[in-house]
N, C-alpha and C. Protein backbone atom coordinates (compact mmCIF):
# COMPACT_ATOMS: atom_id res chain seq x y z
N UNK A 1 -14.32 -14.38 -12.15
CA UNK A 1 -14.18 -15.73 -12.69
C UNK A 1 -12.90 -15.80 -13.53
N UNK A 2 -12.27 -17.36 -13.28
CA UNK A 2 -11.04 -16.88 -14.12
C UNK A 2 -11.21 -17.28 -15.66
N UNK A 3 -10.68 -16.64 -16.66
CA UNK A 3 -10.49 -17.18 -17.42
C UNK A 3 -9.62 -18.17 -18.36
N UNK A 4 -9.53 -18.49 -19.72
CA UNK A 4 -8.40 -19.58 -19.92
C UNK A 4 -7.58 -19.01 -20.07
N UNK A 5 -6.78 -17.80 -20.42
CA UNK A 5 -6.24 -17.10 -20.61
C UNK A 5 -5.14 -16.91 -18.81
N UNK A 6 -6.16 -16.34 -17.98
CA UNK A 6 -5.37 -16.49 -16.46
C UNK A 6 -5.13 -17.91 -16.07
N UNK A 7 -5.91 -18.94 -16.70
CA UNK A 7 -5.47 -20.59 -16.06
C UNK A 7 -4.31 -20.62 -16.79
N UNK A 8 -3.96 -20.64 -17.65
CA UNK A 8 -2.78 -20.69 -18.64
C UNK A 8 -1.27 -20.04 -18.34
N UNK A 9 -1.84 -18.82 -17.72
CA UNK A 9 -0.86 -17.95 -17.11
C UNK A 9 -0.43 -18.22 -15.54
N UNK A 10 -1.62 -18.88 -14.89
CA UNK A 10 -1.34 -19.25 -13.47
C UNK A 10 -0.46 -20.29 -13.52
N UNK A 11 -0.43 -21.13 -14.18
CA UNK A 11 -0.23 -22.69 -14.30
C UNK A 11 1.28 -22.49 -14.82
N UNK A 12 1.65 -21.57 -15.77
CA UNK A 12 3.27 -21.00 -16.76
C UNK A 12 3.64 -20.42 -15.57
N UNK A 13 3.67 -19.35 -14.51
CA UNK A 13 3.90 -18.68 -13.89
C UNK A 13 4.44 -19.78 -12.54
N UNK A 14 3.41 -20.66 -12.36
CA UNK A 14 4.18 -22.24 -11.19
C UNK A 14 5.34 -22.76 -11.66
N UNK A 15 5.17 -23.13 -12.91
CA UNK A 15 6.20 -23.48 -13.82
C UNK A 15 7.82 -22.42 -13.66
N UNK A 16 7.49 -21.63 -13.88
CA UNK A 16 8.88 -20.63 -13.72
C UNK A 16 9.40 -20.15 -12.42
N UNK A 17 8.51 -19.43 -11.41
CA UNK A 17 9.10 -19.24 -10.34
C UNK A 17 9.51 -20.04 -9.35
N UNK A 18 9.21 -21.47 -9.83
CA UNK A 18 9.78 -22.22 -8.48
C UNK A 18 11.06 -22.71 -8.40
N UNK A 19 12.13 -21.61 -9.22
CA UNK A 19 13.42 -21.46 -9.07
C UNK A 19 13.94 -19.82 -9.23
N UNK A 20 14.54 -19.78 -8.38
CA UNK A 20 15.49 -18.41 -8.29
C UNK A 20 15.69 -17.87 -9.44
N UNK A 21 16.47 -18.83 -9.92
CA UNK A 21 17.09 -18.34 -11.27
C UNK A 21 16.08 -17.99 -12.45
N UNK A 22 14.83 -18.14 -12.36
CA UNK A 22 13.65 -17.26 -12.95
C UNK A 22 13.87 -15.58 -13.07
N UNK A 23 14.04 -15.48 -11.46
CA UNK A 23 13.99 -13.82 -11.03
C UNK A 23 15.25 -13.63 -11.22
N UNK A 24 16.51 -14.19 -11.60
CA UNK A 24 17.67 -13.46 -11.59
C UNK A 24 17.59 -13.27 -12.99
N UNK A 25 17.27 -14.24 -13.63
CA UNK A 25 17.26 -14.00 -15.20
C UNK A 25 16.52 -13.03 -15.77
N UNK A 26 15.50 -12.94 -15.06
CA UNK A 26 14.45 -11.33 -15.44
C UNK A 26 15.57 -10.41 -15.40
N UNK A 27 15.69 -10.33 -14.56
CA UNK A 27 16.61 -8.99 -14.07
C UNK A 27 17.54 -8.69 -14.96
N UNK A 28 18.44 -9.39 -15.27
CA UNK A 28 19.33 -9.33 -16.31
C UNK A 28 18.93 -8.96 -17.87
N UNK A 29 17.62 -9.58 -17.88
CA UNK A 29 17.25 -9.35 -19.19
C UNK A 29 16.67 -7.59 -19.25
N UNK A 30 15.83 -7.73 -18.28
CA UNK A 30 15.34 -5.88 -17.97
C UNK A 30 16.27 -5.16 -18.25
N UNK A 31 17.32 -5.43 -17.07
CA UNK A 31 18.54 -4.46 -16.93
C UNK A 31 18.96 -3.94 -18.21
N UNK A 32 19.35 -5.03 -18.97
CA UNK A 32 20.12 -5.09 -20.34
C UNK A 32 19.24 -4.19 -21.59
N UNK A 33 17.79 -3.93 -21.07
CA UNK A 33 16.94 -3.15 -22.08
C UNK A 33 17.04 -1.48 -21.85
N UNK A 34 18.15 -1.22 -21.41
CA UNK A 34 18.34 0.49 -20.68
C UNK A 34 19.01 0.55 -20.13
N UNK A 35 20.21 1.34 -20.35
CA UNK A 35 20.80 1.73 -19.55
C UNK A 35 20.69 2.70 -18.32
N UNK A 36 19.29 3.32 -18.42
CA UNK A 36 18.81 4.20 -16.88
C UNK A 36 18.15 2.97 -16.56
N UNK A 37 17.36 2.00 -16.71
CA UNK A 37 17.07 1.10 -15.95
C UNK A 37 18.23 0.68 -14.95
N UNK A 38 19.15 0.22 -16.02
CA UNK A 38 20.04 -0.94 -15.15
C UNK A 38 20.65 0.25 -14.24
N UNK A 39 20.84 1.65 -14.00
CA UNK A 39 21.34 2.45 -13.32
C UNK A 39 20.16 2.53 -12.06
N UNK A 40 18.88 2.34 -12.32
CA UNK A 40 18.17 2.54 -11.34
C UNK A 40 18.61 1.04 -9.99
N UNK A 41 18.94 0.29 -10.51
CA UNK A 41 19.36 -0.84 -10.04
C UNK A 41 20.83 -0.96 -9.25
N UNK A 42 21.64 0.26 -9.51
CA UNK A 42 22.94 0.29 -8.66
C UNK A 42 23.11 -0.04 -7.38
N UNK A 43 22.35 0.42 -6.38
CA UNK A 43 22.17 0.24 -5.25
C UNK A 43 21.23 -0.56 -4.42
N UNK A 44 20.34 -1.46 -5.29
CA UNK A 44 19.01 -1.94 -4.47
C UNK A 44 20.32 -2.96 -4.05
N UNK A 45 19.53 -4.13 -3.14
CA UNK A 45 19.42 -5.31 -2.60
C UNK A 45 18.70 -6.20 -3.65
N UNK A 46 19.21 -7.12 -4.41
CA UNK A 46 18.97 -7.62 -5.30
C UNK A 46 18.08 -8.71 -4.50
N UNK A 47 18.28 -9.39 -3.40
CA UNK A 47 17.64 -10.33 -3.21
C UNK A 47 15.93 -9.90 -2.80
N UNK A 48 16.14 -8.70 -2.32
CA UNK A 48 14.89 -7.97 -1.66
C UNK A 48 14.58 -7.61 -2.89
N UNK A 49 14.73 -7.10 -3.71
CA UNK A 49 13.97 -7.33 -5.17
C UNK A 49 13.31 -8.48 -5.80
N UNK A 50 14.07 -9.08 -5.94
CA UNK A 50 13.58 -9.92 -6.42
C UNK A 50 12.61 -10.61 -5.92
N UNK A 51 12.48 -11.02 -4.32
CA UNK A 51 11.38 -11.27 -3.76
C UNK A 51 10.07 -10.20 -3.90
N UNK A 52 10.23 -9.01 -4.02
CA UNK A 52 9.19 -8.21 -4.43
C UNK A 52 9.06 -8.21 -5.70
N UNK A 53 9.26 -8.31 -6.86
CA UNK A 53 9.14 -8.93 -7.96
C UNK A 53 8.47 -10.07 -8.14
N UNK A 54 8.87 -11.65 -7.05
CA UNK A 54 7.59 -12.91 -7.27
C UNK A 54 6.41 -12.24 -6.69
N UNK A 55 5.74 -10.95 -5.58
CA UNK A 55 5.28 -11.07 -4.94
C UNK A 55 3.84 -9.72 -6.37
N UNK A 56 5.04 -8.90 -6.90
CA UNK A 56 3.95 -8.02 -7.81
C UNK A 56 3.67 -8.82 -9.21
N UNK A 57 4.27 -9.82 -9.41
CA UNK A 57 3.76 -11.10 -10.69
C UNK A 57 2.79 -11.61 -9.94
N UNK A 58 2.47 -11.99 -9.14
CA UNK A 58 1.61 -13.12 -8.65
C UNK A 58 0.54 -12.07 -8.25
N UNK A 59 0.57 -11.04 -8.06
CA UNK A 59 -0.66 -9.99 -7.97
C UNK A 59 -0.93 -9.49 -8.86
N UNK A 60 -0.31 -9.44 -10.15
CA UNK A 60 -0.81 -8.88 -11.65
C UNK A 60 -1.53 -10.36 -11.92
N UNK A 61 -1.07 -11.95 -11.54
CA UNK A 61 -1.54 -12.87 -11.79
C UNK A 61 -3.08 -12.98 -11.44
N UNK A 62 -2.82 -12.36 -10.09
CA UNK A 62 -4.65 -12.78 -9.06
C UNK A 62 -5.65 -12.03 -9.56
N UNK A 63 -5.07 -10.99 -9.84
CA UNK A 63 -5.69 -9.75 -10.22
C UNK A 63 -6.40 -10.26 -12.07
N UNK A 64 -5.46 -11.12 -12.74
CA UNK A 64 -6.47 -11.26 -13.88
C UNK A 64 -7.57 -12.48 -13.50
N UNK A 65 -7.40 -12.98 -12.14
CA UNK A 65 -8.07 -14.19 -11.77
C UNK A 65 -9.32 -13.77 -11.29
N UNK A 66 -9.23 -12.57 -10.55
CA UNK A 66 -10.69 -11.51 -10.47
C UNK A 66 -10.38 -11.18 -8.95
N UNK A 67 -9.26 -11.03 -8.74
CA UNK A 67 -8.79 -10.24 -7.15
C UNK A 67 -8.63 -8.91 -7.58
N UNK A 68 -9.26 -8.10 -6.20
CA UNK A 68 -9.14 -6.83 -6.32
C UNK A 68 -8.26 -6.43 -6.84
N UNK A 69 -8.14 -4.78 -7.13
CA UNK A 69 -6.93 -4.54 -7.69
C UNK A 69 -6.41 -3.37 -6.64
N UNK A 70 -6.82 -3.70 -5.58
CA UNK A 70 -5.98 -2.89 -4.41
C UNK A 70 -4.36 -3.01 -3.85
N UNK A 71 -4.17 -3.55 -4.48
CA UNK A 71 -2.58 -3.86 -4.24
C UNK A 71 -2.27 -3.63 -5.28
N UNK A 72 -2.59 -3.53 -6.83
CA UNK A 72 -1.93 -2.66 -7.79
C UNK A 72 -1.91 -1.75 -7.80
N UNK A 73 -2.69 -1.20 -6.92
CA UNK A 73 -3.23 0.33 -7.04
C UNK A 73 -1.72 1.05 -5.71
N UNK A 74 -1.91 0.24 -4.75
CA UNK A 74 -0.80 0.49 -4.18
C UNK A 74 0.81 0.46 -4.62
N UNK A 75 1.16 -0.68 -5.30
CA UNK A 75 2.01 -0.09 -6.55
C UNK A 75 2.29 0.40 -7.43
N UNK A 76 1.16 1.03 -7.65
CA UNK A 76 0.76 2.55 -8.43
C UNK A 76 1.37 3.48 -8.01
N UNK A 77 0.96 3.61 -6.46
CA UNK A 77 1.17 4.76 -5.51
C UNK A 77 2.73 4.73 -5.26
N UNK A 78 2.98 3.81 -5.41
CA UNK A 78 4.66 3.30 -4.63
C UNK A 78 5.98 3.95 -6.56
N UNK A 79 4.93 3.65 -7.26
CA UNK A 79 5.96 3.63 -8.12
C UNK A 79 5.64 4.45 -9.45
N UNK A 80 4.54 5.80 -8.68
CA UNK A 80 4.49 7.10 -9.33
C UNK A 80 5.59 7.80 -8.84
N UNK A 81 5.45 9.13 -9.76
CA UNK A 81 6.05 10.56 -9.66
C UNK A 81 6.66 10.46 -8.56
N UNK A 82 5.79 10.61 -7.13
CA UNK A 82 5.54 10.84 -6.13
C UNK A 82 6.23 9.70 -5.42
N UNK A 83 6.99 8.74 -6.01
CA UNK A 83 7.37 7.25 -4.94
C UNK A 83 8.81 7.20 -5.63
N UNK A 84 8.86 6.19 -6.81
CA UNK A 84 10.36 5.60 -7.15
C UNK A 84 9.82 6.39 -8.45
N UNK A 85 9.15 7.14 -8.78
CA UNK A 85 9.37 7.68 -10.48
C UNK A 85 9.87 6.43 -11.17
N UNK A 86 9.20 5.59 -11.52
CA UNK A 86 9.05 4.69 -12.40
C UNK A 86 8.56 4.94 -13.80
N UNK A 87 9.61 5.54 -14.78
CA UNK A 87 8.68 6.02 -16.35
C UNK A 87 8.35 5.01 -17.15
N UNK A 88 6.73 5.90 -17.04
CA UNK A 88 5.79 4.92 -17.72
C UNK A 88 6.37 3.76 -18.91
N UNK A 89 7.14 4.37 -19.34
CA UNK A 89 7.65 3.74 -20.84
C UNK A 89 8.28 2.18 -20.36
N UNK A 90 8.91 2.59 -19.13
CA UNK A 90 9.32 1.11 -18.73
C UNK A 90 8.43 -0.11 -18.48
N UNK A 91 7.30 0.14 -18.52
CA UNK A 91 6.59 -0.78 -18.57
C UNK A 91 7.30 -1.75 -19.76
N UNK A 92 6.39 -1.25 -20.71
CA UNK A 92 7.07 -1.90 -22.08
C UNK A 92 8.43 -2.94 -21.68
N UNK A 93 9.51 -2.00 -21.77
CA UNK A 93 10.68 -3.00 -21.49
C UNK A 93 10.34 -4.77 -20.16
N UNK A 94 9.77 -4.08 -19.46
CA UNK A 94 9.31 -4.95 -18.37
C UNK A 94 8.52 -5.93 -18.77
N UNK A 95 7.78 -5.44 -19.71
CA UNK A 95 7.01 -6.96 -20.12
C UNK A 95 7.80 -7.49 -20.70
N UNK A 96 8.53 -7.00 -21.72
CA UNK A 96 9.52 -7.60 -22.83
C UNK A 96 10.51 -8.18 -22.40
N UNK A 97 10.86 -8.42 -20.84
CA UNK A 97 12.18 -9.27 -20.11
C UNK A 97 10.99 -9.98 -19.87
N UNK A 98 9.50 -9.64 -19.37
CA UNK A 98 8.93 -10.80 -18.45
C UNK A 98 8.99 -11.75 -19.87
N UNK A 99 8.35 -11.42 -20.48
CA UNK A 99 7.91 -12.52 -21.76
C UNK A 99 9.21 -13.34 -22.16
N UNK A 100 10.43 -12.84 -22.11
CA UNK A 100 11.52 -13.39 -22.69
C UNK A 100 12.18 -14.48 -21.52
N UNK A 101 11.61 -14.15 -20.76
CA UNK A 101 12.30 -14.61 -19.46
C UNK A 101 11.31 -16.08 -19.17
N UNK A 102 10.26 -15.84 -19.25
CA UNK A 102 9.10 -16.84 -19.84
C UNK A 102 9.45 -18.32 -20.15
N UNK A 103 9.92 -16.90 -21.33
CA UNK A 103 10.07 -18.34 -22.83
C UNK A 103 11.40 -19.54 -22.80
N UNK A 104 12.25 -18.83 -21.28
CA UNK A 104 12.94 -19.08 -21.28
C UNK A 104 13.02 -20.44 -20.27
N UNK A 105 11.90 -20.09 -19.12
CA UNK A 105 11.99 -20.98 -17.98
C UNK A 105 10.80 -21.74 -17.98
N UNK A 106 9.80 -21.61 -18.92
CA UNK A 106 8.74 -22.65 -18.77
C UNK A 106 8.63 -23.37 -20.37
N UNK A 107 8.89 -24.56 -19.82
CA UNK A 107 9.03 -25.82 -20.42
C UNK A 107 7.91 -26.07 -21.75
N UNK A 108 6.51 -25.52 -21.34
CA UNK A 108 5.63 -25.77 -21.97
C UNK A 108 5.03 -24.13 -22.77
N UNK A 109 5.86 -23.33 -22.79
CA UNK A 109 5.86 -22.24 -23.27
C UNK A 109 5.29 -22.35 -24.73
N UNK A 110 4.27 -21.24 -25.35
CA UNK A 110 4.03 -21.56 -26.97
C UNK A 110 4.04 -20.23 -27.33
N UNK A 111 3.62 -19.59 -28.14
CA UNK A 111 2.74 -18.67 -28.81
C UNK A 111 1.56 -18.54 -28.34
N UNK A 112 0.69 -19.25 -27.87
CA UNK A 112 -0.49 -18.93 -26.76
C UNK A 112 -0.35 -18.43 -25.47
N UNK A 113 0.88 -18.87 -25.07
CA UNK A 113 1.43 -18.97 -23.65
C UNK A 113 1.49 -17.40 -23.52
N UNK A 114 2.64 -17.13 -24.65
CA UNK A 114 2.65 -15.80 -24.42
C UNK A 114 1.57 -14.28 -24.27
N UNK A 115 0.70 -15.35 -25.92
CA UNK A 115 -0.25 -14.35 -25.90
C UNK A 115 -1.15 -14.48 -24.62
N UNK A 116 -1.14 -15.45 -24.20
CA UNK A 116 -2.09 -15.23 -22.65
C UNK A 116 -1.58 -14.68 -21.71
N UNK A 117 -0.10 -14.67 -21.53
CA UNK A 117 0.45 -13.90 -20.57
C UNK A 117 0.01 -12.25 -20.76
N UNK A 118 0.77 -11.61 -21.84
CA UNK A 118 0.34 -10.68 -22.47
C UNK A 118 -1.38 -9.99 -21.91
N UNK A 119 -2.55 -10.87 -22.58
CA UNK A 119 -4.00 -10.46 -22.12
C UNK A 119 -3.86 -10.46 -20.54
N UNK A 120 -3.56 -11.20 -19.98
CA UNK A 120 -3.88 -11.45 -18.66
C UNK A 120 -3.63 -10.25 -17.97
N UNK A 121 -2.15 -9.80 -17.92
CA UNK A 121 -1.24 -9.13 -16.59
C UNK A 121 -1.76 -7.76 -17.51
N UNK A 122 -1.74 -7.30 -18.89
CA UNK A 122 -1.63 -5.81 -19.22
C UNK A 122 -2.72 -4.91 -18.70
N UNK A 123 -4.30 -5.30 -18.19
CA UNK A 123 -4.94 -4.74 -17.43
C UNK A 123 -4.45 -4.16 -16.02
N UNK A 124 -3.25 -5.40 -14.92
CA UNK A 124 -2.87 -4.81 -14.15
C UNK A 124 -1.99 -4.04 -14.40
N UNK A 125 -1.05 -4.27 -15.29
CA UNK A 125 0.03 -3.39 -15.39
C UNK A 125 -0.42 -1.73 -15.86
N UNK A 126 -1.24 -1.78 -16.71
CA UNK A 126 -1.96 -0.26 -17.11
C UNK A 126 -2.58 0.38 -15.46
N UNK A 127 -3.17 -0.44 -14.82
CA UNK A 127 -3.52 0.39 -13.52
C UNK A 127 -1.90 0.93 -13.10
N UNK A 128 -0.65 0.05 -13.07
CA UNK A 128 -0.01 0.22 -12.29
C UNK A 128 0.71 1.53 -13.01
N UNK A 129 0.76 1.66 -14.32
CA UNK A 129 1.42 2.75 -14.94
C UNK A 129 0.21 4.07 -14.97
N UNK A 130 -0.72 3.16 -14.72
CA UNK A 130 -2.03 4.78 -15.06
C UNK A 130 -1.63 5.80 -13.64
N UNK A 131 -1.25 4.92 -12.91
CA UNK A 131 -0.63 5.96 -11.05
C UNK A 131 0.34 6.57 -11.89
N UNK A 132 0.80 6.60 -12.64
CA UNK A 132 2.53 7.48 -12.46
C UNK A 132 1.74 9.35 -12.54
């Protein structure tokens, strides 16, 4: 069942991605929190990122809506030790571009907004860092 917390976050999350410049602005903001981040980033395909980026938000989204968490679990697998070595610690930074990036592209953004973003996605995101 969802809660107000995921309606809040579903509804901010329509609000922001239905422009590009959402996901380019993440990026920039991430990047800018590390310099081994933004090095992990030398070579991708930015556009193919970024489309996988709307596609693991909107599954940290479903997932606080009460969708399995089999597809986090698979980006678990993808982005342990064993896949892209993704360190754990980056999480952190990652929320801290998502949230900023947020505040940046949805209109109706508050201090609730955030804190609901925050409750919502950190259950998926802990599965996704508990794989490393």
């Amino acid at each position: 069942m969802a809660s107000r917390d995921s309606d809040l976050v579903f509804q901010s999350y329509g609000r922001c991605c239905n422009k590009d410049q959402f996901f380019i602005d993440f990026y920039e903001q991430f990047m800018s929190s590390s310099p081994s981040i933004k090095a992990r980033f030398d070579s991708v395909d930015m556009k193919q990122q970024r489309h996988l980026l709307r596609n693991g938000i909107m599954q940290l989204v479903l997932h606080s809506r009460g969708m399995s968490d089999s597809k986090l679990r698979d980006l678990a697998k993808s982005h342990s030790r064993t896949g892209y070595d993704i360190n754990p610690a980056w999480y952190d930074y990652w929320l801290d571009a998502l949230m900023a990036t947020v505040k940046r592209h949805d209109p109706q953004y508050s201090d609730d907004t955030q804190r609901a973003w925050r409750s919502a996605i950190m259950p998926g995101i802990n599965i996704i860092r508990g794989g490393y």
